[in-house]
Each structure stands twice: as C-alpha cells, then as structure tokens.
Protein backbone atom coordinates (compact mmCIF):
# COMPACT_ATOMS: atom_id res chain seq x y z
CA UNK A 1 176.97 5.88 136.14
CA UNK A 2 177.41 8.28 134.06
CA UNK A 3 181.31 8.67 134.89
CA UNK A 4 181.87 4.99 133.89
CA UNK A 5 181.76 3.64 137.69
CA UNK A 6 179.66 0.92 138.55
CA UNK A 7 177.76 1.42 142.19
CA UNK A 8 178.58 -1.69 144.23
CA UNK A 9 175.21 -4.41 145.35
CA UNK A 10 173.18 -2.84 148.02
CA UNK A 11 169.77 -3.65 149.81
CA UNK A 12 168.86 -0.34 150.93
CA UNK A 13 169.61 3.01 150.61
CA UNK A 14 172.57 4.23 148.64
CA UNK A 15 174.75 7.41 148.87
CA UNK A 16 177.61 8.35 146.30
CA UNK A 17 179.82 11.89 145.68
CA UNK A 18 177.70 13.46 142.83
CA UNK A 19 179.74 12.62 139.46
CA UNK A 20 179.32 16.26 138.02
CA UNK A 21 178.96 18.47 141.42
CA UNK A 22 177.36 21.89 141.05
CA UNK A 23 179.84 23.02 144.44
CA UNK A 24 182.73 21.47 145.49
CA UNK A 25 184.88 21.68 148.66
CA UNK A 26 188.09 23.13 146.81
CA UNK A 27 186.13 26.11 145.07
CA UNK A 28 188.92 28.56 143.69
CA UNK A 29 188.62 31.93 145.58
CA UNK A 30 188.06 34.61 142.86
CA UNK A 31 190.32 37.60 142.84
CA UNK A 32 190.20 40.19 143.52
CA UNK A 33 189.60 42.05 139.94
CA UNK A 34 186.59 39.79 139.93
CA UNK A 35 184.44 42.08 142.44
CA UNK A 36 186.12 45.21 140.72
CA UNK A 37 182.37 47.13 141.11
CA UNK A 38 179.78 46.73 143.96
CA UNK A 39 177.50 45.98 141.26
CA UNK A 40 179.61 42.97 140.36
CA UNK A 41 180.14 41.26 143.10
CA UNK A 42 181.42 37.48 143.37
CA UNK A 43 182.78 35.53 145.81
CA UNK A 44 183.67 31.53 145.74
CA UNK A 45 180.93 28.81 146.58
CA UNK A 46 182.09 25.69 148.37
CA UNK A 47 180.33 22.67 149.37
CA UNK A 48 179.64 18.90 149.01
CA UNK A 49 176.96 17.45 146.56
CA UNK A 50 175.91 14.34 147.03
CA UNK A 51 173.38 11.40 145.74
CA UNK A 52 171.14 9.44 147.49
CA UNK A 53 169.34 6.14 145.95
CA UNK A 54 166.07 5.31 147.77
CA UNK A 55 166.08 1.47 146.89
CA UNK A 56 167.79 -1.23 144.63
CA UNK A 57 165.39 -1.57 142.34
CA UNK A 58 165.22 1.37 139.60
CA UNK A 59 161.17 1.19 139.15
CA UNK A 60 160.06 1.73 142.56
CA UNK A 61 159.36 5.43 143.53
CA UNK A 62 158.58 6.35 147.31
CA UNK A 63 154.90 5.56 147.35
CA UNK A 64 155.37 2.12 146.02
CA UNK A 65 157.62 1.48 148.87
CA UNK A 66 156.55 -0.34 152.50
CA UNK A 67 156.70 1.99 154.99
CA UNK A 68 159.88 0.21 156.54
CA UNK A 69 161.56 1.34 153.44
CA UNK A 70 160.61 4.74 153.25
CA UNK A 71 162.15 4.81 157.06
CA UNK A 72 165.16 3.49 155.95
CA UNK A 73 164.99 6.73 153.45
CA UNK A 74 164.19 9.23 156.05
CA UNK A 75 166.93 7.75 158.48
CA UNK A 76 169.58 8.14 155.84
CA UNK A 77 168.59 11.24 155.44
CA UNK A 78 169.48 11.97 159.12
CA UNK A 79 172.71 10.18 159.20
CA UNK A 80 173.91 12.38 156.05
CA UNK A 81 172.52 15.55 157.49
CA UNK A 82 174.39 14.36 160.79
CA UNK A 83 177.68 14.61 158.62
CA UNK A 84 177.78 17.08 156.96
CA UNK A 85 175.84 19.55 159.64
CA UNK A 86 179.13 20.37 161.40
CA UNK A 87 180.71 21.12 158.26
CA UNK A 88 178.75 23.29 156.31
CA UNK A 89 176.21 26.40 156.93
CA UNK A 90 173.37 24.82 155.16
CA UNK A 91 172.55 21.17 154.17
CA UNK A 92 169.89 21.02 151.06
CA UNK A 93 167.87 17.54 150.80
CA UNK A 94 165.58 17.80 147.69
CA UNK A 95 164.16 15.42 145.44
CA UNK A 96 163.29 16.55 141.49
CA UNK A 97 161.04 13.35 140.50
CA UNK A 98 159.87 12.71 137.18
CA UNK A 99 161.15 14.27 133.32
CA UNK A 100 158.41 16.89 133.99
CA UNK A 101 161.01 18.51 136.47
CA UNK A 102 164.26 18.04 135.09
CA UNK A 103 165.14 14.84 136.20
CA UNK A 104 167.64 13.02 134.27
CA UNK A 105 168.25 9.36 135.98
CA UNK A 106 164.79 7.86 136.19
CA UNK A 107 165.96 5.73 139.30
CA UNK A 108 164.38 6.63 142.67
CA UNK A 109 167.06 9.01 144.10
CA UNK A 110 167.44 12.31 145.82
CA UNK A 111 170.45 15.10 146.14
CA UNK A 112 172.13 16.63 149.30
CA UNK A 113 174.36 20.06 148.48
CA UNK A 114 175.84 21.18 151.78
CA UNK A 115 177.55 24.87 151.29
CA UNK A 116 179.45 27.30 153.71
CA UNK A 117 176.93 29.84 152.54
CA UNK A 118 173.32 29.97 153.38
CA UNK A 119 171.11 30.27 149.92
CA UNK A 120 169.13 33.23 149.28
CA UNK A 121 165.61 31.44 149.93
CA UNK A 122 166.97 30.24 153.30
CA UNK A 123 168.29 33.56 154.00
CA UNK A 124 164.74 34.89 153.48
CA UNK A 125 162.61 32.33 155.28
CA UNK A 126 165.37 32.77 158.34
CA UNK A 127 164.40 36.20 158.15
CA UNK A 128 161.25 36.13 158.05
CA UNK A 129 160.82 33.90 160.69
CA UNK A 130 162.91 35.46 163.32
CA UNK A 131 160.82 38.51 162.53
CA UNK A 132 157.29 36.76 163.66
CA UNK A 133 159.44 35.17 166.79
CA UNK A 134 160.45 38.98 168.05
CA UNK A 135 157.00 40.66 167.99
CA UNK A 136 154.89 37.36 169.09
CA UNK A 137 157.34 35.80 170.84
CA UNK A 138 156.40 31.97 169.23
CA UNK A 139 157.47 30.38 165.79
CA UNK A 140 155.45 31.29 162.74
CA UNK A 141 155.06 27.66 161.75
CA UNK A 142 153.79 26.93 165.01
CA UNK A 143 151.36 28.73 165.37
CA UNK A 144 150.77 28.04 161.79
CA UNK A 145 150.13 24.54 162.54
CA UNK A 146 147.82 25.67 165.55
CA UNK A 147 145.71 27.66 162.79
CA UNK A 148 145.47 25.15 160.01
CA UNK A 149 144.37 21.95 162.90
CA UNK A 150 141.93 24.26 164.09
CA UNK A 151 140.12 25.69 160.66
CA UNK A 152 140.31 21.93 159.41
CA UNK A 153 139.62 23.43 155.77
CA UNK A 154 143.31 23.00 153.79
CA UNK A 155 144.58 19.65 155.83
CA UNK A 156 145.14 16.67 153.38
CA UNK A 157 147.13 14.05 155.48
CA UNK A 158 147.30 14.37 159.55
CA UNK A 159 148.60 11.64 162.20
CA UNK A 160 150.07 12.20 165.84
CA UNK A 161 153.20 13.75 164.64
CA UNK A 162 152.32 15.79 161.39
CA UNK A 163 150.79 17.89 159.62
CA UNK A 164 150.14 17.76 155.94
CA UNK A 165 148.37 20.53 154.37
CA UNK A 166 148.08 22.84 150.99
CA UNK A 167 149.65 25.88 152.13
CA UNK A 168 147.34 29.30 152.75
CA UNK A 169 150.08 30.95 150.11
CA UNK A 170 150.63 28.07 147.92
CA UNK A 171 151.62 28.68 143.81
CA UNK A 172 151.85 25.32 142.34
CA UNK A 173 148.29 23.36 142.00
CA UNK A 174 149.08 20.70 144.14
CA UNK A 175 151.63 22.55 146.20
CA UNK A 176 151.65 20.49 149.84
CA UNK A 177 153.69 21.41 153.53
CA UNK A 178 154.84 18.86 155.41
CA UNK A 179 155.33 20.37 159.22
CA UNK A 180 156.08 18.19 162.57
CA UNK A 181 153.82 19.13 165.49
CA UNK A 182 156.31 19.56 168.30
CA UNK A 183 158.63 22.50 167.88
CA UNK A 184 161.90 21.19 165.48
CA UNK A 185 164.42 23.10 164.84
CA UNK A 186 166.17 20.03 162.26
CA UNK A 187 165.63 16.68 160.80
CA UNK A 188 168.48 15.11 163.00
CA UNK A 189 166.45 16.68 166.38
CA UNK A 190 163.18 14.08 165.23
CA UNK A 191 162.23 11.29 167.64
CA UNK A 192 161.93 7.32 166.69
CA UNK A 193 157.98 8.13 166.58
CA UNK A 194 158.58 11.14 164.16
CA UNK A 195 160.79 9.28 162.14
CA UNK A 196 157.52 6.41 162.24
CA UNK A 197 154.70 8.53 161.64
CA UNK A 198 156.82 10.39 158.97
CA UNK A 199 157.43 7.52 157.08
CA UNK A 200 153.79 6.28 157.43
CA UNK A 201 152.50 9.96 156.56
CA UNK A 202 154.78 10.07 153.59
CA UNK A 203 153.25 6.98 151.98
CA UNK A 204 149.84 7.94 152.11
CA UNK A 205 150.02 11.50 150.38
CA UNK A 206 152.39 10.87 147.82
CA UNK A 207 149.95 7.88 147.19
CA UNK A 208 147.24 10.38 147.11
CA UNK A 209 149.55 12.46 144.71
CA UNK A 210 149.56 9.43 142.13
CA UNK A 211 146.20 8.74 142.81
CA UNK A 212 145.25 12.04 141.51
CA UNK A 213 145.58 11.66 138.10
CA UNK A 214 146.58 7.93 138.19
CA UNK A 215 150.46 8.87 136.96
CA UNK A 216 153.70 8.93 138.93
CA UNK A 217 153.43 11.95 140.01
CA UNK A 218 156.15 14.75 138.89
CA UNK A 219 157.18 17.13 141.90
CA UNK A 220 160.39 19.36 143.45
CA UNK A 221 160.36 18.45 147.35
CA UNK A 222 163.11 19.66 150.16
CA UNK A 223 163.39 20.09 153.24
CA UNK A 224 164.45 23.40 155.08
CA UNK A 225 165.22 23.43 159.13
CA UNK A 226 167.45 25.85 160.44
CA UNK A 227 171.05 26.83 159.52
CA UNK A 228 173.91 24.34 160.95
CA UNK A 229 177.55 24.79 160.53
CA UNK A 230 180.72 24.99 162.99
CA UNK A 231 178.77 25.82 166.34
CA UNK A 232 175.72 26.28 165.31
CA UNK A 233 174.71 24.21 168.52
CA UNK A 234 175.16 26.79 170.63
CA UNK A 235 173.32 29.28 168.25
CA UNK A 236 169.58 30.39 168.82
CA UNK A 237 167.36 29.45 166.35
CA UNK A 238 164.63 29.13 168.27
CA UNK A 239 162.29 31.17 165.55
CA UNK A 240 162.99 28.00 163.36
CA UNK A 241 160.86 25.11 162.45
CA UNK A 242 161.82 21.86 160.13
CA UNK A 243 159.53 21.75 157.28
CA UNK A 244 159.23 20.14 153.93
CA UNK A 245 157.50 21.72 150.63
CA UNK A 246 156.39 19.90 147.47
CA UNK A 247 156.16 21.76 144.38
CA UNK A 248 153.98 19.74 141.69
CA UNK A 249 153.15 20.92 138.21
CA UNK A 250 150.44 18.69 137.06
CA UNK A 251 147.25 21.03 136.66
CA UNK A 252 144.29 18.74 134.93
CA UNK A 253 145.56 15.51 133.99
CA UNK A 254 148.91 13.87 133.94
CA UNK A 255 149.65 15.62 130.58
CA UNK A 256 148.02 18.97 131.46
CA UNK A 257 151.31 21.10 133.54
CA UNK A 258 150.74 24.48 135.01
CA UNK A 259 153.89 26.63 133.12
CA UNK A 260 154.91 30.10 135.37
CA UNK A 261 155.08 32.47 132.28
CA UNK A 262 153.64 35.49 131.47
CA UNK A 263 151.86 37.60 134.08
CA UNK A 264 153.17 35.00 136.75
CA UNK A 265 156.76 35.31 135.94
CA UNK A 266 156.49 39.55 135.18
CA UNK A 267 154.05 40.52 138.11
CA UNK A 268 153.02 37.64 140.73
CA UNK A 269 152.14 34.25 140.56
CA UNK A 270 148.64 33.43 140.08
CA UNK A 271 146.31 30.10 141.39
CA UNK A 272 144.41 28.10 139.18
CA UNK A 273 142.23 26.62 142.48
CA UNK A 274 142.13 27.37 145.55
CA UNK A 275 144.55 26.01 148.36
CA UNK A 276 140.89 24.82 149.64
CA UNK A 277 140.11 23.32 146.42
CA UNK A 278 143.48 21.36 146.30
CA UNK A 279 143.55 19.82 149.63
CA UNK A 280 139.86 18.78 149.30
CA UNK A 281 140.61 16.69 146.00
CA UNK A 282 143.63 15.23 147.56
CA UNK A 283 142.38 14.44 150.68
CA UNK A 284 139.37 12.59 149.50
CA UNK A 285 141.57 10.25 147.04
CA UNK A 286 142.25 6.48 148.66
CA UNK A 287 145.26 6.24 150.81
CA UNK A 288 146.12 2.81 148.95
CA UNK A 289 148.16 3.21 146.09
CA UNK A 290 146.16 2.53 142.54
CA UNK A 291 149.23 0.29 141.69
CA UNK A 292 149.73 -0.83 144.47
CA UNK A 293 147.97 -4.47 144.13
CA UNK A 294 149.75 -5.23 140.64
CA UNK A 295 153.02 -4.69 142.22
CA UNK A 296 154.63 -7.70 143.06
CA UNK A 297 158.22 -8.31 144.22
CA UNK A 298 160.81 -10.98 145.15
C-alpha cells in the first residue's frame, strides 16, 4: 500500500481503513469565526472511509468473477453496511473502475465513506421521494419498477428479484439502474434469494457492459437506500427504495468517452441516444463474458 503496509494473505474479500481518508471520525470542529457570514458557512465533516478488495487476485474485475464470488462481494457489503449503519447518518458504497474515472489502484476494489451528515444528492433524492410517497401514497421507485416491467422498452437485465434497466432520465450513454422488486428500504434488509439473484444479475450486465465494446468497461456505481444512523430503526422511511446507479462514459468505442462540457455543464445535460437506444444494444449483447473462455485460474 501506498502507506508502506503490506495487506495480510486472504481468499476473499478484503476490507482495510482507507490510508489517506477524505473524512475521519476526529474531524476538528471549526470555530466559530469560520461561519462569520451566512454566506460562509462551514461546519466539521466526520466519518469513516474505508476499502474494500473484491478478490486476491489484482486482474480479475467483477464480471470475470463466478457468481459465488461476486456473493461473497455483495455479502461484505452487508456486513460493513451492518457496522457502520448504527454509527453514521449515511453509508456510501461506490465503485470508480477503470483510469477513465479516476481510479488510481488498478486492483478490483471498492470504497465505503460513512458520515454523520447526509450528502447533498441523498438529501435531494430523500426529498424527492418522500414527496411522490405523500400525494400517491406508494414509493416512486416502485411504481417505477411497475412502469418500466410493463412498457418492456428500456429493460436490459431482469430475473425474479431485479430489475435492470437504462433509466427514463438517464445522462451518461450507458447509464444503467439496478432496483430490487420487493419494497427495500437498505442493502442489509435483502433476503438470501436477493443476495442470489443479485449476484447472478450482476454478472450478466456488467458482462454485457464489456461486451459492448469488448474493453473492461470504465464506470462510477453506488448504491443509495435510505438514511441510517443512531435510531434510524424506528424512523419512517417508508418513501425509500435501495437502488444502485452506474455511470459509464464510453460513447462509441472503448477510446471514444462522452466529456460533460459545454452546453451540458452551463445549461443541462444532453443524450447522445436514447435511454431506448442504450438498453436495446446492451440487452442484445451475450450474457457470457468475451474473455471469459481464455481465463483460466488455479
């Protein structure tokens, strides 16, 4: 590592303290003089960041995994939300994979921040949320899942548990959301047949990612359920549903990225093919890795 410690032999998963944390748990308080105009405000940010190796071996992303393994990456990421849950008001897993977005280790790994503060894009989707919940009375991302099984036109992956699909609203190209069918409110709340079909829905579309332009595929991916924290138990987030997003880049090839500049960074974002277009290409690709049969290991 990067600190000069050496990670002890493991077979599985792997979870260390991050060596150069972003938040930490004894975050100075700023004083007061700090905040000395309500257009200045600041106010100290404390949390837990954390690493989380997917597998021993350094050249083996997610898709190239069995299914078994992938479980064994979606069940640590229960146990750690389990952990840190209690502790903190929000509990970020994400994943940056490939150079394309800013990742600097090239070994198979996520990152879990945990903070006392909810971010500002959780903050938002809470919001927005518990609006749809008090006029309809349902969650939005239930009934979203409803819609999208019944128009059949932007589903790429689909099994008894979840739904995969391009989003309605997405940005990015490839842009995917990953929603259970039963009402979730967390990753800890899923069932031993979630956790299954997850794992086996995971390795088919990020096979179909690298399929698409026969690359290992670059993305952003985390998962947002509702808020946790001291309590939060006993709290109603009913207008909640667990979900993951995928934000890809890639565009035309694997050397051909879709940049957010200009007009999409001043005014709105703009789509370079439809969320129909996307999920059509994707789903049609073969769920079998194109790697997959050269891949051989002891």
């Amino acid at each position: 590592r990067s600190n000069g410690e050496v990670n002890p032999p493991y077979e599985s998963t792997f979870v260390f303290a991050n060596d150069f944390p972003s938040i930490a748990p004894d975050t100075p308080v700023p004083s007061p003089e700090a905040s000395e105009h309500e257009l200045l405000q600041c106010s100290s940010a404390r949390g837990e960041c954390r690493v989380m190796c997917f597998h021993p071996y350094s050249d083996l992303t997610l898709p190239l995994m069995t299914v078994s393994e992938i479980g064994s990456v979606i069940d640590t990421w229960i146990t750690q939300m389990a952990d840190l849950a209690p502790k903190y008001n929000w509990v970020q897993i994400f994943e940056n994979k490939g150079e394309a977005m800013g990742c600097s280790n090239p070994h198979p790994h996520c990152q879990i921040w945990a903070s006392e503060h909810i971010p500002s894009i959780a903050v938002s989707k809470d919001r927005n949320q518990r609006l749809y919940f008090e006029k309809h009375g349902r969650p939005l991302l239930m009934d979203y899942v409803k819609l999208e099984i019944e128009k059949k036109v932007r589903i790429v992956v689909e099994n008894a548990s979840w739904l995969v699909v391009v989003p309605y609203w997405a940005v990015w190209p490839y842009e995917i959301l990953v929603l259970p069918k039963r009402h979730v409110l967390r990753i800890t709340e899923l069932s031993a047949v979630e956790r299954s079909d997850l794992a086996a829905a995971m390795k088919v579309y990020l096979s179909k990612y690298d399929n698409l332009f026969q690359t290992s595929f670059p993305y952003s991916m985390g998962w947002h359920g509702a808020p946790t924290g001291p309590g939060y138990e006993q709290k109603d987030f009913s207008h909640w549903q667990l979900h993951a997003i995928y934000y890809p880049p890639l565009l035309r090839s694997a050397a051909v990225r879709k940049f957010m500049v200009g007009y999409e960074m001043h005014a709105e974002p703009q789509r370079d093919l439809t969320a129909e277009q996307a999920a059509a290409k994707l789903a049609a690709l073969p769920d079998r890795h194109y790697y997959e049969d050269s891949v051989h290991r002891d």
